[in-house]
PDBML (XML) file of the C-alpha atoms, coordinates in Angstrom:
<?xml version="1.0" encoding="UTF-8" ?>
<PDBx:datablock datablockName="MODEL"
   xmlns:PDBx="http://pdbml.pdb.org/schema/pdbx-v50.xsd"
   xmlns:xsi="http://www.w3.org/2001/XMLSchema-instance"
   xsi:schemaLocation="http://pdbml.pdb.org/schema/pdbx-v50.xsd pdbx-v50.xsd">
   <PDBx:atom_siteCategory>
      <PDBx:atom_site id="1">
         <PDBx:B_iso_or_equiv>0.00</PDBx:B_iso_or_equiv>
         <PDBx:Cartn_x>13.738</PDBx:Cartn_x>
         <PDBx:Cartn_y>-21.319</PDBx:Cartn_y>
         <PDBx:Cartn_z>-0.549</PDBx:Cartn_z>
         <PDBx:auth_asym_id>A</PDBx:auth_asym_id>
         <PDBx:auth_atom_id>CA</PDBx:auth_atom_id>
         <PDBx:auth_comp_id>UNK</PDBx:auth_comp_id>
         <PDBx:auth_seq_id>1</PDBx:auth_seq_id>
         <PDBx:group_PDB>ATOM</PDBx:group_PDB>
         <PDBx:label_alt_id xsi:nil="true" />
         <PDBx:label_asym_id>A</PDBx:label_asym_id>
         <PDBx:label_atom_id>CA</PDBx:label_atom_id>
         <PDBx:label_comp_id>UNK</PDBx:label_comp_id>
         <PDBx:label_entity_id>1</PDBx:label_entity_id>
         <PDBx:label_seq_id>1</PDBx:label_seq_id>
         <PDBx:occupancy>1.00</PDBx:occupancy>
         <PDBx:pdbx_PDB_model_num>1</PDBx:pdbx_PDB_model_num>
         <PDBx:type_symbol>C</PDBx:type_symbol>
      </PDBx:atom_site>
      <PDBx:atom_site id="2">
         <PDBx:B_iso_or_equiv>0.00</PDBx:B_iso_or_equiv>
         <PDBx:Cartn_x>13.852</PDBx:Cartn_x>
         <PDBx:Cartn_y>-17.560</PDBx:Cartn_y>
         <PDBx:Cartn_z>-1.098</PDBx:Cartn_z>
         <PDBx:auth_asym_id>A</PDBx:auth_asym_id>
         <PDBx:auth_atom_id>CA</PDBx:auth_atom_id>
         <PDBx:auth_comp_id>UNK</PDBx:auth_comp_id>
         <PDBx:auth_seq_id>2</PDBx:auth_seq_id>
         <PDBx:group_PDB>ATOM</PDBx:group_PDB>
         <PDBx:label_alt_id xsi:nil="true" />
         <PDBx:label_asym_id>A</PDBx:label_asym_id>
         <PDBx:label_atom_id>CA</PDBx:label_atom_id>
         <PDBx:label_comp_id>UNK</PDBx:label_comp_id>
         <PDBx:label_entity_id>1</PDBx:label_entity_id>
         <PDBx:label_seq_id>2</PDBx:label_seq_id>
         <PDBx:occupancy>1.00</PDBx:occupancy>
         <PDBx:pdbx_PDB_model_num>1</PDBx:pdbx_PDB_model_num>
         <PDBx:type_symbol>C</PDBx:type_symbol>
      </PDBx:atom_site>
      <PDBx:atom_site id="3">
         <PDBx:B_iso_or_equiv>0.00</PDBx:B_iso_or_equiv>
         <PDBx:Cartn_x>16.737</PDBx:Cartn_x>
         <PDBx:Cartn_y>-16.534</PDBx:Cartn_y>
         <PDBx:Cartn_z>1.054</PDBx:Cartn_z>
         <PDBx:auth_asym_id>A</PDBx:auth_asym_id>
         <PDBx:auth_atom_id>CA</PDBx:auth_atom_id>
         <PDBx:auth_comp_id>UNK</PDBx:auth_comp_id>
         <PDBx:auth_seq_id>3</PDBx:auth_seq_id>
         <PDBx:group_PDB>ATOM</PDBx:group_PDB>
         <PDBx:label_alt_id xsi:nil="true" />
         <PDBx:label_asym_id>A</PDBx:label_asym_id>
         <PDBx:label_atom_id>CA</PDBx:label_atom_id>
         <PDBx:label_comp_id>UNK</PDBx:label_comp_id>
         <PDBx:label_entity_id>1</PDBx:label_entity_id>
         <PDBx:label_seq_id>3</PDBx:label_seq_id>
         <PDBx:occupancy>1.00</PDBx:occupancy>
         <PDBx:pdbx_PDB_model_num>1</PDBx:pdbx_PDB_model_num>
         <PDBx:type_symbol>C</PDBx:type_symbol>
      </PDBx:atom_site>
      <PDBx:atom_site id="4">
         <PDBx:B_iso_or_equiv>0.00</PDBx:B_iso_or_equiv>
         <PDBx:Cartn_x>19.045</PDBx:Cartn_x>
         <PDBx:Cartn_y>-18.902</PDBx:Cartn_y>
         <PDBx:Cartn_z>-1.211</PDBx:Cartn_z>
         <PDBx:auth_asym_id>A</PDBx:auth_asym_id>
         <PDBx:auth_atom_id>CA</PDBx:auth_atom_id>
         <PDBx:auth_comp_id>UNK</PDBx:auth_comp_id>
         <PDBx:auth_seq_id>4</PDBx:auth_seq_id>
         <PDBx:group_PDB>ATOM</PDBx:group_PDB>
         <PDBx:label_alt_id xsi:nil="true" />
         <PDBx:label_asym_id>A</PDBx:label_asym_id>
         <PDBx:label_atom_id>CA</PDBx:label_atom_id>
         <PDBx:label_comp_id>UNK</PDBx:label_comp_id>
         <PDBx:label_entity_id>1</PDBx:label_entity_id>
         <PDBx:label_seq_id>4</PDBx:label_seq_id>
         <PDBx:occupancy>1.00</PDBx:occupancy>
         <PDBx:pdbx_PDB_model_num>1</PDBx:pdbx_PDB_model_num>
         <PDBx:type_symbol>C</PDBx:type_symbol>
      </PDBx:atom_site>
      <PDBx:atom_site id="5">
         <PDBx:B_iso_or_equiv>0.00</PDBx:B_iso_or_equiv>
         <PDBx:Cartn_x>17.907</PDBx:Cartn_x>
         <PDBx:Cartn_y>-19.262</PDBx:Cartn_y>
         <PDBx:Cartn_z>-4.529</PDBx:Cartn_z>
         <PDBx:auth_asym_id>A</PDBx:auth_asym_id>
         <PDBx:auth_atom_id>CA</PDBx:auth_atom_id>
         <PDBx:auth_comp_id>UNK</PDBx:auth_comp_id>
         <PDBx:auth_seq_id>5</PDBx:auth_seq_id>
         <PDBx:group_PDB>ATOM</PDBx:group_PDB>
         <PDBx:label_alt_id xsi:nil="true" />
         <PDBx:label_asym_id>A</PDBx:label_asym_id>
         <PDBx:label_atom_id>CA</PDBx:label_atom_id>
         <PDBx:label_comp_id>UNK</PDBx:label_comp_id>
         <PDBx:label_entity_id>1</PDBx:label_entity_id>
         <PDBx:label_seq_id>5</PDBx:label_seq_id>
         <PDBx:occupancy>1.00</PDBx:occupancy>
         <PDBx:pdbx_PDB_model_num>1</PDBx:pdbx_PDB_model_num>
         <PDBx:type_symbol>C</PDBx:type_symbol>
      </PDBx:atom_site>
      <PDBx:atom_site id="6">
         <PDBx:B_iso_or_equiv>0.00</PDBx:B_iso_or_equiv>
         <PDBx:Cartn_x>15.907</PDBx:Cartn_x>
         <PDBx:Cartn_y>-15.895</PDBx:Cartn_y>
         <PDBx:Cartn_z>-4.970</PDBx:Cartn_z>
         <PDBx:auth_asym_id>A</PDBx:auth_asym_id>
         <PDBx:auth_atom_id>CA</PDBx:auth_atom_id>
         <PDBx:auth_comp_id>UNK</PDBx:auth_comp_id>
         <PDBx:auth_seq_id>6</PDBx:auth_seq_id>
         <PDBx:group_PDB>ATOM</PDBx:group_PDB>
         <PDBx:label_alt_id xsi:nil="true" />
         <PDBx:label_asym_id>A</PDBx:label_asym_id>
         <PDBx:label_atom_id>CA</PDBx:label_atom_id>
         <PDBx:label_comp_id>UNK</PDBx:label_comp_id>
         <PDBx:label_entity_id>1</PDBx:label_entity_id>
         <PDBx:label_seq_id>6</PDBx:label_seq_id>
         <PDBx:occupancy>1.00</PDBx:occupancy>
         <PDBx:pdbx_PDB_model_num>1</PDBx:pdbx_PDB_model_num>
         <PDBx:type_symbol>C</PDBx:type_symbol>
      </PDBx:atom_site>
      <PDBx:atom_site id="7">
         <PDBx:B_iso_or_equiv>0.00</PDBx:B_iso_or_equiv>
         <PDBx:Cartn_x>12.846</PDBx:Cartn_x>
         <PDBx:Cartn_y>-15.890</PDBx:Cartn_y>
         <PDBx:Cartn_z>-6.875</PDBx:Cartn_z>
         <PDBx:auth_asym_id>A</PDBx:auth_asym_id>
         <PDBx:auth_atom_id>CA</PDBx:auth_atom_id>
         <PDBx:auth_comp_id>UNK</PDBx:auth_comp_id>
         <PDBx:auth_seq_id>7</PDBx:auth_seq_id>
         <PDBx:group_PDB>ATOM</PDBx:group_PDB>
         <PDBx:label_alt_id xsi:nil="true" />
         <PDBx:label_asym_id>A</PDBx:label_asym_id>
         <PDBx:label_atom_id>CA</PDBx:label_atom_id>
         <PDBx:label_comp_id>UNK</PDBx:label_comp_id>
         <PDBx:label_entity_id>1</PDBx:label_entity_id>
         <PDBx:label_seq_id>7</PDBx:label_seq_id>
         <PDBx:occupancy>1.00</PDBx:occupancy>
         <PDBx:pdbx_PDB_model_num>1</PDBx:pdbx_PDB_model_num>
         <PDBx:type_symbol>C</PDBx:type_symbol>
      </PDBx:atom_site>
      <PDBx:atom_site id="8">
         <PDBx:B_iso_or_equiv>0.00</PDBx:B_iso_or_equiv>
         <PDBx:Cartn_x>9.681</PDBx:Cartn_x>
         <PDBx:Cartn_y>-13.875</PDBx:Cartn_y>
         <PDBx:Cartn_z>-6.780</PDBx:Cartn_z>
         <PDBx:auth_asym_id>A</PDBx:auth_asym_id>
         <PDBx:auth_atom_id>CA</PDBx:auth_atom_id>
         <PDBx:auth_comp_id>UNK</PDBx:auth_comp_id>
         <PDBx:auth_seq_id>8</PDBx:auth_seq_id>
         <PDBx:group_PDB>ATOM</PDBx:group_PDB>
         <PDBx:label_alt_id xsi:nil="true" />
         <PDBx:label_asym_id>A</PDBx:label_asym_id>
         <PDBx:label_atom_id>CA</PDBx:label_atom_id>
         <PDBx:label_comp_id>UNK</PDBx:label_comp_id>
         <PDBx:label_entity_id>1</PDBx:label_entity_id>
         <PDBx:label_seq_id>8</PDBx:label_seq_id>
         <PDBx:occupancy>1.00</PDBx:occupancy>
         <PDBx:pdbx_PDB_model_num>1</PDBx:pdbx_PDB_model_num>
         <PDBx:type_symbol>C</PDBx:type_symbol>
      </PDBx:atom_site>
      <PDBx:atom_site id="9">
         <PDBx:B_iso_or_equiv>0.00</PDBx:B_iso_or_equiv>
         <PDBx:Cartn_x>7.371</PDBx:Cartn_x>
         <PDBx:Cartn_y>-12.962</PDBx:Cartn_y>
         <PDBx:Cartn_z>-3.389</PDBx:Cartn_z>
         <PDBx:auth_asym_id>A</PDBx:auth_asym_id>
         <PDBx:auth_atom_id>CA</PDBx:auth_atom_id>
         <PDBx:auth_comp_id>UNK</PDBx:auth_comp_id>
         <PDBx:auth_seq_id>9</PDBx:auth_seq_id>
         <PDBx:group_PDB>ATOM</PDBx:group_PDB>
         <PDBx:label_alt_id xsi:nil="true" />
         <PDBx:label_asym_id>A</PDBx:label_asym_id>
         <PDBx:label_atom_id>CA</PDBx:label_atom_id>
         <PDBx:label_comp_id>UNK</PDBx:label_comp_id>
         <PDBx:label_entity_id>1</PDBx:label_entity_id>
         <PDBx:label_seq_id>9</PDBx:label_seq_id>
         <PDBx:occupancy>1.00</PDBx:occupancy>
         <PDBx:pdbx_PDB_model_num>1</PDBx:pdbx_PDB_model_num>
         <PDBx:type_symbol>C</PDBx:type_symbol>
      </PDBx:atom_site>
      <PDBx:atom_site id="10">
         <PDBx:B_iso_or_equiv>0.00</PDBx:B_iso_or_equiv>
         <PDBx:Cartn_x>3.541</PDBx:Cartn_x>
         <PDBx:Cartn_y>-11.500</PDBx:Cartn_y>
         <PDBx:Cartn_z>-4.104</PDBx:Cartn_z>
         <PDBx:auth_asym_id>A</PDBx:auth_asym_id>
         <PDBx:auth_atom_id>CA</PDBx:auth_atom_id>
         <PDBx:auth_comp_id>UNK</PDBx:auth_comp_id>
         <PDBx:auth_seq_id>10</PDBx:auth_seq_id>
         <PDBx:group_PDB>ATOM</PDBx:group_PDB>
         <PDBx:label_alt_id xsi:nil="true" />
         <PDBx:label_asym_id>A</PDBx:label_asym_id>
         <PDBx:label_atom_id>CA</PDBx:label_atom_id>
         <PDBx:label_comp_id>UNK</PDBx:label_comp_id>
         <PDBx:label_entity_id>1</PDBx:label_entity_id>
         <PDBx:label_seq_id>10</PDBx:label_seq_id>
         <PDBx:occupancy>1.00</PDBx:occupancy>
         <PDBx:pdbx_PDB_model_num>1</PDBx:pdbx_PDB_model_num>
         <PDBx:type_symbol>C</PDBx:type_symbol>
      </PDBx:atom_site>
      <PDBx:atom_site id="11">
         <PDBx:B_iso_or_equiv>0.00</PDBx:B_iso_or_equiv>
         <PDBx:Cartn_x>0.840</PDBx:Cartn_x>
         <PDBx:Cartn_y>-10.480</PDBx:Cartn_y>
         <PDBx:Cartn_z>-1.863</PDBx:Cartn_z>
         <PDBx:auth_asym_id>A</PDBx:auth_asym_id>
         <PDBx:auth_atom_id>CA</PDBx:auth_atom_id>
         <PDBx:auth_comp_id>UNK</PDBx:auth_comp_id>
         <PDBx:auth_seq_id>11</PDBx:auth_seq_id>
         <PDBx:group_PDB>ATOM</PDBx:group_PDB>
         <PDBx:label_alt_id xsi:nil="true" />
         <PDBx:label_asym_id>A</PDBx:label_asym_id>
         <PDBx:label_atom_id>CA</PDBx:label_atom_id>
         <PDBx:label_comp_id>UNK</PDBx:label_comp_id>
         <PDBx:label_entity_id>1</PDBx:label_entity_id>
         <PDBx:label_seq_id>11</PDBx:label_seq_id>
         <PDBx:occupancy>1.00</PDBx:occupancy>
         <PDBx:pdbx_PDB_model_num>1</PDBx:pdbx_PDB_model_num>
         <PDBx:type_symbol>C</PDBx:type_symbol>
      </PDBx:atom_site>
      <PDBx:atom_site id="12">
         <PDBx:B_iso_or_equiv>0.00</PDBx:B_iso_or_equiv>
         <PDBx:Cartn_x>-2.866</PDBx:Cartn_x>
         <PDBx:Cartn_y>-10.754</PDBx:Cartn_y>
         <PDBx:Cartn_z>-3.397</PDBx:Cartn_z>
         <PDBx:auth_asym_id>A</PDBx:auth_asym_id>
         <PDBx:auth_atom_id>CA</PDBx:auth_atom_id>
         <PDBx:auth_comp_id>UNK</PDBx:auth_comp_id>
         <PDBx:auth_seq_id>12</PDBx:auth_seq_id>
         <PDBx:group_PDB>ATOM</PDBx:group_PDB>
         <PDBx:label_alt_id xsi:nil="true" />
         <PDBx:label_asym_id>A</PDBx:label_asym_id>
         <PDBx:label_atom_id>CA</PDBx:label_atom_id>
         <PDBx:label_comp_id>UNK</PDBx:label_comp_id>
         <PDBx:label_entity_id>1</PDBx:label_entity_id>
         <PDBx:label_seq_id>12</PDBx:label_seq_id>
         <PDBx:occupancy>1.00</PDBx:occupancy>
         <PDBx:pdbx_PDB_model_num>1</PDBx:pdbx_PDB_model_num>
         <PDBx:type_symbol>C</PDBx:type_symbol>
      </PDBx:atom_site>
      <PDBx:atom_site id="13">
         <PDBx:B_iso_or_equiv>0.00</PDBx:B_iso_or_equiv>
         <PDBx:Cartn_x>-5.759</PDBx:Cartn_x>
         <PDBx:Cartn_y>-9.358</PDBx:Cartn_y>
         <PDBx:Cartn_z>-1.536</PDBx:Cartn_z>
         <PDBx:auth_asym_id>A</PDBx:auth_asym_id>
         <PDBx:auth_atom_id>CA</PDBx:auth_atom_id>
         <PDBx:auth_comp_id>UNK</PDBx:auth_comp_id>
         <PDBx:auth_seq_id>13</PDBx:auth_seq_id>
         <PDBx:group_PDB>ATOM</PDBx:group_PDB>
         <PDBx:label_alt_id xsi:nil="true" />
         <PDBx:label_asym_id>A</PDBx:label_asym_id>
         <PDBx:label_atom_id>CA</PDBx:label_atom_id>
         <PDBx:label_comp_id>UNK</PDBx:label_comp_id>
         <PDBx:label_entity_id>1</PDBx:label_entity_id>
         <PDBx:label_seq_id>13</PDBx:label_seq_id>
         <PDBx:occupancy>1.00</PDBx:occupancy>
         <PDBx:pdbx_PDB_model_num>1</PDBx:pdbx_PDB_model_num>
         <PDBx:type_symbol>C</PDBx:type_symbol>
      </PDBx:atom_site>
      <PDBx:atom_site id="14">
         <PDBx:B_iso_or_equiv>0.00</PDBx:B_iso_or_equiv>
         <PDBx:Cartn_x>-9.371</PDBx:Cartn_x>
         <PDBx:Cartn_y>-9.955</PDBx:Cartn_y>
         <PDBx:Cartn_z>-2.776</PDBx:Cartn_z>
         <PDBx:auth_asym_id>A</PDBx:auth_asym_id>
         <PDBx:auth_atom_id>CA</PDBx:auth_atom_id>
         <PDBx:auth_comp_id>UNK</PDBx:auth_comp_id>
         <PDBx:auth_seq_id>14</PDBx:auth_seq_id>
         <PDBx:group_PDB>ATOM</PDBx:group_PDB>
         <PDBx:label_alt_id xsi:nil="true" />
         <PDBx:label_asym_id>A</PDBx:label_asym_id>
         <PDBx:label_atom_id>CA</PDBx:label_atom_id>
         <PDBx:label_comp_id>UNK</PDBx:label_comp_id>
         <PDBx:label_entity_id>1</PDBx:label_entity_id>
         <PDBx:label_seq_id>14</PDBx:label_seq_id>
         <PDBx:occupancy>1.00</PDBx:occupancy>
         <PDBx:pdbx_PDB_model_num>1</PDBx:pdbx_PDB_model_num>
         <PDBx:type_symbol>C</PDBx:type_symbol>
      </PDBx:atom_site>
      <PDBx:atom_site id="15">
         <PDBx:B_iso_or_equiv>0.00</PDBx:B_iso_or_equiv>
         <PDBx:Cartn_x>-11.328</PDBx:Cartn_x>
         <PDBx:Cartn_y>-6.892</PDBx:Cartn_y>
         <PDBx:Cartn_z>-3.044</PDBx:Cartn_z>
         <PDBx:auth_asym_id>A</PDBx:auth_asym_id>
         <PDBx:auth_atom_id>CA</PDBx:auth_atom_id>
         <PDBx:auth_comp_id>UNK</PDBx:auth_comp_id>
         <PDBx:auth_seq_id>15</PDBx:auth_seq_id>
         <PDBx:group_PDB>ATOM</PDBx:group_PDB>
         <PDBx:label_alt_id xsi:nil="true" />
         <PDBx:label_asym_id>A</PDBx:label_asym_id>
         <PDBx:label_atom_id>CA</PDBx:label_atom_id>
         <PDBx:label_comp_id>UNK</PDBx:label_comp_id>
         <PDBx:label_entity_id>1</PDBx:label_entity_id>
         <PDBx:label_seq_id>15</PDBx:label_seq_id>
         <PDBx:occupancy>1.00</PDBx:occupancy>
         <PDBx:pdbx_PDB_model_num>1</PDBx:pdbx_PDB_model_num>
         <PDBx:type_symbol>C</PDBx:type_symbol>
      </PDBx:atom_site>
      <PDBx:atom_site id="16">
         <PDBx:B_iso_or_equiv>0.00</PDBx:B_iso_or_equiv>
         <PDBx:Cartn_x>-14.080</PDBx:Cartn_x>
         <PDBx:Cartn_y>-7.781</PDBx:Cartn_y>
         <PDBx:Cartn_z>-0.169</PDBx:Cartn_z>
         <PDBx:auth_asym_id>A</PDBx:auth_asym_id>
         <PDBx:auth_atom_id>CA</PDBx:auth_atom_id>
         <PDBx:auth_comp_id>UNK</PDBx:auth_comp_id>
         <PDBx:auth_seq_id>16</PDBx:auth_seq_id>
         <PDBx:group_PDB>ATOM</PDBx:group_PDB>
         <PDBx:label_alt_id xsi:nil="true" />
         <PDBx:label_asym_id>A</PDBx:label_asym_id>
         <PDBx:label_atom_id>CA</PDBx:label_atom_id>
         <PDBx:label_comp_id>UNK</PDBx:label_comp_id>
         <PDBx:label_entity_id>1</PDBx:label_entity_id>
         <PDBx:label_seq_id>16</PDBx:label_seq_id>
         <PDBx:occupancy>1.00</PDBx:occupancy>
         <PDBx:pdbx_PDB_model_num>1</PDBx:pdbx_PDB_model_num>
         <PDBx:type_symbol>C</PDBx:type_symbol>
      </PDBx:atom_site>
      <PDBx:atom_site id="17">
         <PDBx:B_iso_or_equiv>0.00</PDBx:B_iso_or_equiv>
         <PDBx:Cartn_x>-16.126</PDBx:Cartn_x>
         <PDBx:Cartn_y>-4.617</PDBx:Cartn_y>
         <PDBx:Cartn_z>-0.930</PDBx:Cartn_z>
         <PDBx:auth_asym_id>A</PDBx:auth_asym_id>
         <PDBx:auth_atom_id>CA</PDBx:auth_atom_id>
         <PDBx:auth_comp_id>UNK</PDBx:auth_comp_id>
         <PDBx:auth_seq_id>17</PDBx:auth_seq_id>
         <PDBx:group_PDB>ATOM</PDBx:group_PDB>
         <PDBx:label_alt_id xsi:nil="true" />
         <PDBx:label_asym_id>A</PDBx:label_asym_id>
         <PDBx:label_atom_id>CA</PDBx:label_atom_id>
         <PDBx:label_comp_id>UNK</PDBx:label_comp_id>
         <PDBx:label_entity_id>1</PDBx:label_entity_id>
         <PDBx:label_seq_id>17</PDBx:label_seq_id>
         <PDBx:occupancy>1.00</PDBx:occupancy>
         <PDBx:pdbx_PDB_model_num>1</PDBx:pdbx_PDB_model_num>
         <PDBx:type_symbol>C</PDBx:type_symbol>
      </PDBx:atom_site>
      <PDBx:atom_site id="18">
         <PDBx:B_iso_or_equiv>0.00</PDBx:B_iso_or_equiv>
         <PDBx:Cartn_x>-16.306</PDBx:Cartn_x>
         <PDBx:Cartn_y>-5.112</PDBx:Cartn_y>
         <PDBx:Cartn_z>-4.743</PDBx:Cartn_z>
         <PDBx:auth_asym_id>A</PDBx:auth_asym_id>
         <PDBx:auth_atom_id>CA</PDBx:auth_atom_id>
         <PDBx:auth_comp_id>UNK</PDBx:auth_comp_id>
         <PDBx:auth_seq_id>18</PDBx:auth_seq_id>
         <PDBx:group_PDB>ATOM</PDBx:group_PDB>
         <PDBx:label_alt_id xsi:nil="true" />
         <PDBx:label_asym_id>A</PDBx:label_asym_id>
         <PDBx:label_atom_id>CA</PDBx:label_atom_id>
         <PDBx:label_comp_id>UNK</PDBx:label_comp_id>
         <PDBx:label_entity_id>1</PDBx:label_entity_id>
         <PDBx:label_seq_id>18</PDBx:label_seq_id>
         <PDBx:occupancy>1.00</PDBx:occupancy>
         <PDBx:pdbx_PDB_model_num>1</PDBx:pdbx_PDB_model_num>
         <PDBx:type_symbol>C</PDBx:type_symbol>
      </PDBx:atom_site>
      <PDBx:atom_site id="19">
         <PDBx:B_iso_or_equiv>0.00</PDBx:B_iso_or_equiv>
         <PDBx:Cartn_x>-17.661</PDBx:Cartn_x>
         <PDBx:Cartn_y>-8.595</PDBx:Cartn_y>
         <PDBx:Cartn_z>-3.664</PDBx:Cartn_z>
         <PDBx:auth_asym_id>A</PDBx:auth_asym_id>
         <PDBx:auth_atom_id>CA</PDBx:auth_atom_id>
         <PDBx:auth_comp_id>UNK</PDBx:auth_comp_id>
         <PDBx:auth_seq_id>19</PDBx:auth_seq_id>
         <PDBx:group_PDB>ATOM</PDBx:group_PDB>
         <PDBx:label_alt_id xsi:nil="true" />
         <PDBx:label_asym_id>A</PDBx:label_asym_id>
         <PDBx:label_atom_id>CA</PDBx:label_atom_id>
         <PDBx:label_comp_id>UNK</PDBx:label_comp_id>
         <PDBx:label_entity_id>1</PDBx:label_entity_id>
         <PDBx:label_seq_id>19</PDBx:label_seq_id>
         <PDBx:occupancy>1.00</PDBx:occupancy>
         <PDBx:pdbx_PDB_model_num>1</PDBx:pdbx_PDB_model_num>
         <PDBx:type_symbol>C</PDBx:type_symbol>
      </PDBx:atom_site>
      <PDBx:atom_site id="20">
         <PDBx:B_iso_or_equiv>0.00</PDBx:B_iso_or_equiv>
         <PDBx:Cartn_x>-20.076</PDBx:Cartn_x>
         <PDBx:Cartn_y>-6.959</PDBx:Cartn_y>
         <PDBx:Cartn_z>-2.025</PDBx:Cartn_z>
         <PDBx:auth_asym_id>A</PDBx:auth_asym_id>
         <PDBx:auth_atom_id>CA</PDBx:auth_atom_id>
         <PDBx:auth_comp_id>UNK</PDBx:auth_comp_id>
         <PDBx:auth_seq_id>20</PDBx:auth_seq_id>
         <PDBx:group_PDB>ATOM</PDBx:group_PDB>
         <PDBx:label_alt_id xsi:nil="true" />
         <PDBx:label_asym_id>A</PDBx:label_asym_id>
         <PDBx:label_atom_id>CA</PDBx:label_atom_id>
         <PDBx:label_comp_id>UNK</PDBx:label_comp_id>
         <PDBx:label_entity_id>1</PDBx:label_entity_id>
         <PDBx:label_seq_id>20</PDBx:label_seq_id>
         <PDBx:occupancy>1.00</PDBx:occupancy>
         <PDBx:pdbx_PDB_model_num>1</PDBx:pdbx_PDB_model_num>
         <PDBx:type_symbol>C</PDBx:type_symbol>
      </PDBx:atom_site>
      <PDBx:atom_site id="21">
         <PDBx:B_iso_or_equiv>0.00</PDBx:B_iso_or_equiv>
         <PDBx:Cartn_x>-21.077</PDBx:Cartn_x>
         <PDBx:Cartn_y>-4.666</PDBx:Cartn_y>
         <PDBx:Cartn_z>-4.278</PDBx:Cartn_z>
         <PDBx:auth_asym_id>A</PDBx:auth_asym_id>
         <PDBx:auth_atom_id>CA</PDBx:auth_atom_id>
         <PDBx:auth_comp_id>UNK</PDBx:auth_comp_id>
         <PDBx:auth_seq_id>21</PDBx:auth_seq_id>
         <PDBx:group_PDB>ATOM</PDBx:group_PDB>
         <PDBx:label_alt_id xsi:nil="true" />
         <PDBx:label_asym_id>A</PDBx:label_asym_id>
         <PDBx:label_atom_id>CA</PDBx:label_atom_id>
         <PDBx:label_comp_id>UNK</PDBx:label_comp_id>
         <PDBx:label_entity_id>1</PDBx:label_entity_id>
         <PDBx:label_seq_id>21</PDBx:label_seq_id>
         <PDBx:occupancy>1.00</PDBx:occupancy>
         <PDBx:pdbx_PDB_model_num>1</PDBx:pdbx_PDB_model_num>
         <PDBx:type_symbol>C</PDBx:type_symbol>
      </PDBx:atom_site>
      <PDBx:atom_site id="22">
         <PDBx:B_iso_or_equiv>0.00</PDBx:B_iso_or_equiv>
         <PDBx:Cartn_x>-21.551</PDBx:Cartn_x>
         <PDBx:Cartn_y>-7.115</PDBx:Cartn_y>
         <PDBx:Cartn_z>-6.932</PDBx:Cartn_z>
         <PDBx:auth_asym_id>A</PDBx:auth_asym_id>
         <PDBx:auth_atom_id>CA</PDBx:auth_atom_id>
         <PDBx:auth_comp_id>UNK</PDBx:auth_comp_id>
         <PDBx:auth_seq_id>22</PDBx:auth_seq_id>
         <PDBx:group_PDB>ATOM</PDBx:group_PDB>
         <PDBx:label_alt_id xsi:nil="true" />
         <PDBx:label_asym_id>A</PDBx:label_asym_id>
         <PDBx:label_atom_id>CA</PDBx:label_atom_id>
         <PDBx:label_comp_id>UNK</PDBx:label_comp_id>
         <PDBx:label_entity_id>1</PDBx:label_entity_id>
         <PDBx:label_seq_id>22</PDBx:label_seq_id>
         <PDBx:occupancy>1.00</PDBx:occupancy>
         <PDBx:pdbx_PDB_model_num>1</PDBx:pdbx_PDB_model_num>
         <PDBx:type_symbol>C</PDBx:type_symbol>
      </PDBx:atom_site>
      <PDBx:atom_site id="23">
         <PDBx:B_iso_or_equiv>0.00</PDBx:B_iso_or_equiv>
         <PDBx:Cartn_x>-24.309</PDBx:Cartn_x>
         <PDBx:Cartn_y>-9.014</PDBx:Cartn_y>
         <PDBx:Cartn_z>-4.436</PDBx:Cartn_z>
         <PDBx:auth_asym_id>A</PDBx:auth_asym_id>
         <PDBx:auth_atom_id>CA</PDBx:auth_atom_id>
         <PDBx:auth_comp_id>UNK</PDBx:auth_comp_id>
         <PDBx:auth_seq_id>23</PDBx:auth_seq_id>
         <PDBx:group_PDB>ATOM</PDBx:group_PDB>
         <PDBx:label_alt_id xsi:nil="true" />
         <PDBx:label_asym_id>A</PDBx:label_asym_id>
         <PDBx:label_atom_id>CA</PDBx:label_atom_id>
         <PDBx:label_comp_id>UNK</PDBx:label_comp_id>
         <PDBx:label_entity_id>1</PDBx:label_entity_id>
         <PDBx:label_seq_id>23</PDBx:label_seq_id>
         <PDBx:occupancy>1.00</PDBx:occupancy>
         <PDBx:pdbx_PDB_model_num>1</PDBx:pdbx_PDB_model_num>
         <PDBx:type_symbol>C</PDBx:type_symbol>
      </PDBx:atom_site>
      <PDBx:atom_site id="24">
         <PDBx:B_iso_or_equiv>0.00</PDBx:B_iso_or_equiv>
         <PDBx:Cartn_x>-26.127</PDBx:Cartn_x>
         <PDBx:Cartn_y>-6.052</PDBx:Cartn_y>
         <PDBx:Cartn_z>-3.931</PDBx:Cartn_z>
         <PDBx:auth_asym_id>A</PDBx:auth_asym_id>
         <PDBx:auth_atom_id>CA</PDBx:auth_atom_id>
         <PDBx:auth_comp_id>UNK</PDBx:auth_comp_id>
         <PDBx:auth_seq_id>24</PDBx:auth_seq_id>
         <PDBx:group_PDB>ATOM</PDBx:group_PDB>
         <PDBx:label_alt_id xsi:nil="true" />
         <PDBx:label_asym_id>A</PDBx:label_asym_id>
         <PDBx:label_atom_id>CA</PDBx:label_atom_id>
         <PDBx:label_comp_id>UNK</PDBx:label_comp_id>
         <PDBx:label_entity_id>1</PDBx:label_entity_id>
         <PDBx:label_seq_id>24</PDBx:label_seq_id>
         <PDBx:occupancy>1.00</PDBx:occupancy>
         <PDBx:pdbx_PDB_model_num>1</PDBx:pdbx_PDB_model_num>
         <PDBx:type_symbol>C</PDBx:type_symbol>
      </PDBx:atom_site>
      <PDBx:atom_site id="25">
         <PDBx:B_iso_or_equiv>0.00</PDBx:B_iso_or_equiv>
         <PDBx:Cartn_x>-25.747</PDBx:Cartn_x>
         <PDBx:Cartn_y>-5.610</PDBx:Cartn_y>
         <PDBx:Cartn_z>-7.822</PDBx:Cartn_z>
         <PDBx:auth_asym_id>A</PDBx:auth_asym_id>
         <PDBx:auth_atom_id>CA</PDBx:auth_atom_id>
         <PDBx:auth_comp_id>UNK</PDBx:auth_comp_id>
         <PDBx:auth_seq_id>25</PDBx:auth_seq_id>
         <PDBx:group_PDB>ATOM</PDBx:group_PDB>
         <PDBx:label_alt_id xsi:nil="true" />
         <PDBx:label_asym_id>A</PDBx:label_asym_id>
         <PDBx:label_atom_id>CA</PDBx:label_atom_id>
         <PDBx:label_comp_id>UNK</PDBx:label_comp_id>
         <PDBx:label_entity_id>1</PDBx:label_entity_id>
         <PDBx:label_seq_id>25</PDBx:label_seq_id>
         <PDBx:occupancy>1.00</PDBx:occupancy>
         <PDBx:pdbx_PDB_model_num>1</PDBx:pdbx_PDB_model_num>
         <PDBx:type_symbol>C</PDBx:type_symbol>
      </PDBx:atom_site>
   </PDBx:atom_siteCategory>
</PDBx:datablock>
């Protein structure tokens, strides 16, 4: 795990309202 061996962490978050603007083109 994390807490003992380190490494990396990342949060990613889609971009909901560029998928939407991309359907409404």
């Amino acid at each position: 795990g994390l807490d003992l061996q380190g490494g990396m962490s990342v949060v990613l978050q889609v971009s909901e309202e560029d998928v939407v603007d991309a359907l409404a083109q």
